[in-house]
Protein backbone atom coordinates (compact mmCIF):
# COMPACT_ATOMS: atom_id res chain seq x y z
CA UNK A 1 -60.41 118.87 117.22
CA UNK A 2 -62.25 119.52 114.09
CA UNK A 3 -60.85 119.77 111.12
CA UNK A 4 -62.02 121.43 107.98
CA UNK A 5 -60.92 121.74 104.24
CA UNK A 6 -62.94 124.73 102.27
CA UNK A 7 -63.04 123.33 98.71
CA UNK A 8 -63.60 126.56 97.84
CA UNK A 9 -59.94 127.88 98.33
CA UNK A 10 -57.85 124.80 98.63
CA UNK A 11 -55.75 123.70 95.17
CA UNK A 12 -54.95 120.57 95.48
CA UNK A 13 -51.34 121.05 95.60
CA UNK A 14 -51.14 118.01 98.32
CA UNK A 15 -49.27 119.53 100.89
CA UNK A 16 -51.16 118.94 103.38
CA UNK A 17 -51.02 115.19 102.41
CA UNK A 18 -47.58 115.18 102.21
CA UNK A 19 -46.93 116.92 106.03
CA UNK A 20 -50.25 114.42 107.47
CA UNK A 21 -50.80 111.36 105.72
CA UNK A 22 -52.76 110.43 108.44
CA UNK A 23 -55.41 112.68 108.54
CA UNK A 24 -55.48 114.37 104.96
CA UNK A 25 -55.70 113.16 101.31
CA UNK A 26 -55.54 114.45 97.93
CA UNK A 27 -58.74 113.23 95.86
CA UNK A 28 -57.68 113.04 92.17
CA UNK A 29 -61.26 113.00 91.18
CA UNK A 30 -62.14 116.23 92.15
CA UNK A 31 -58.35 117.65 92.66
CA UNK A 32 -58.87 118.77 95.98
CA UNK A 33 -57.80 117.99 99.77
CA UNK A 34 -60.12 116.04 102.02
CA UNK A 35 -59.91 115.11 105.51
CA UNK A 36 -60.16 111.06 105.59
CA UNK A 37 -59.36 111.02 109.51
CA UNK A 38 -60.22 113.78 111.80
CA UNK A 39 -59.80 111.50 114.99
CA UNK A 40 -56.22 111.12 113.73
CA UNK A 41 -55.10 114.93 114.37
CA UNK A 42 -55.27 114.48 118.31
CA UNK A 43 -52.89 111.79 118.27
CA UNK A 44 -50.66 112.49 114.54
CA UNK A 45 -49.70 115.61 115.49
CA UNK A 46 -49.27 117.08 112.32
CA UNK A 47 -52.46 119.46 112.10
CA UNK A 48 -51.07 122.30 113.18
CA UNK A 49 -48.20 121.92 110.05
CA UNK A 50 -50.62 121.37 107.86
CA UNK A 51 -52.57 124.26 108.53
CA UNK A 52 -49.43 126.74 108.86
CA UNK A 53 -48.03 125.04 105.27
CA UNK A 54 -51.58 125.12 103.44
CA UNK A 55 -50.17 128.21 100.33
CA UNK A 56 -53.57 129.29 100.54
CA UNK A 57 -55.17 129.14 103.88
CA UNK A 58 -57.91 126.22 103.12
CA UNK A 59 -56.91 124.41 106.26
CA UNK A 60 -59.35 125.31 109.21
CA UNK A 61 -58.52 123.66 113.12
CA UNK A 62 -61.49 123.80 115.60
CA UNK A 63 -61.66 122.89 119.17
């Protein structure tokens, strides 16, 4: 599964972080969502809550 953050909408408001540690993290630098483990969302689980949680939609799965 591929999973994509567009920088362009997401707000850093670390959902996403917060519902998949595994697979997601908030960089403080830049104050935006990145995906540090994209292997991580066949076995986490969490993905799919991510996505559906993300306030503005930044959260993109691919199979």
């Amino acid at each position: 599964m591929k999973v994509i953050v567009d920088q362009d909408l997401c707000i850093g408001c670390g959902a996403c972080e917060e519902i998949c540690p595994a697979v997601f993290h908030l960089n403080e630098v830049i104050g935006k969502s990145e995906v540090i483990d994209e292997e991580a969302c066949e076995y986490a689980g969490c993905c799919e809550a991510a996505e559906e949680n993300c306030p503005v939609e930044a959260i993109t799965l691919e199979e």
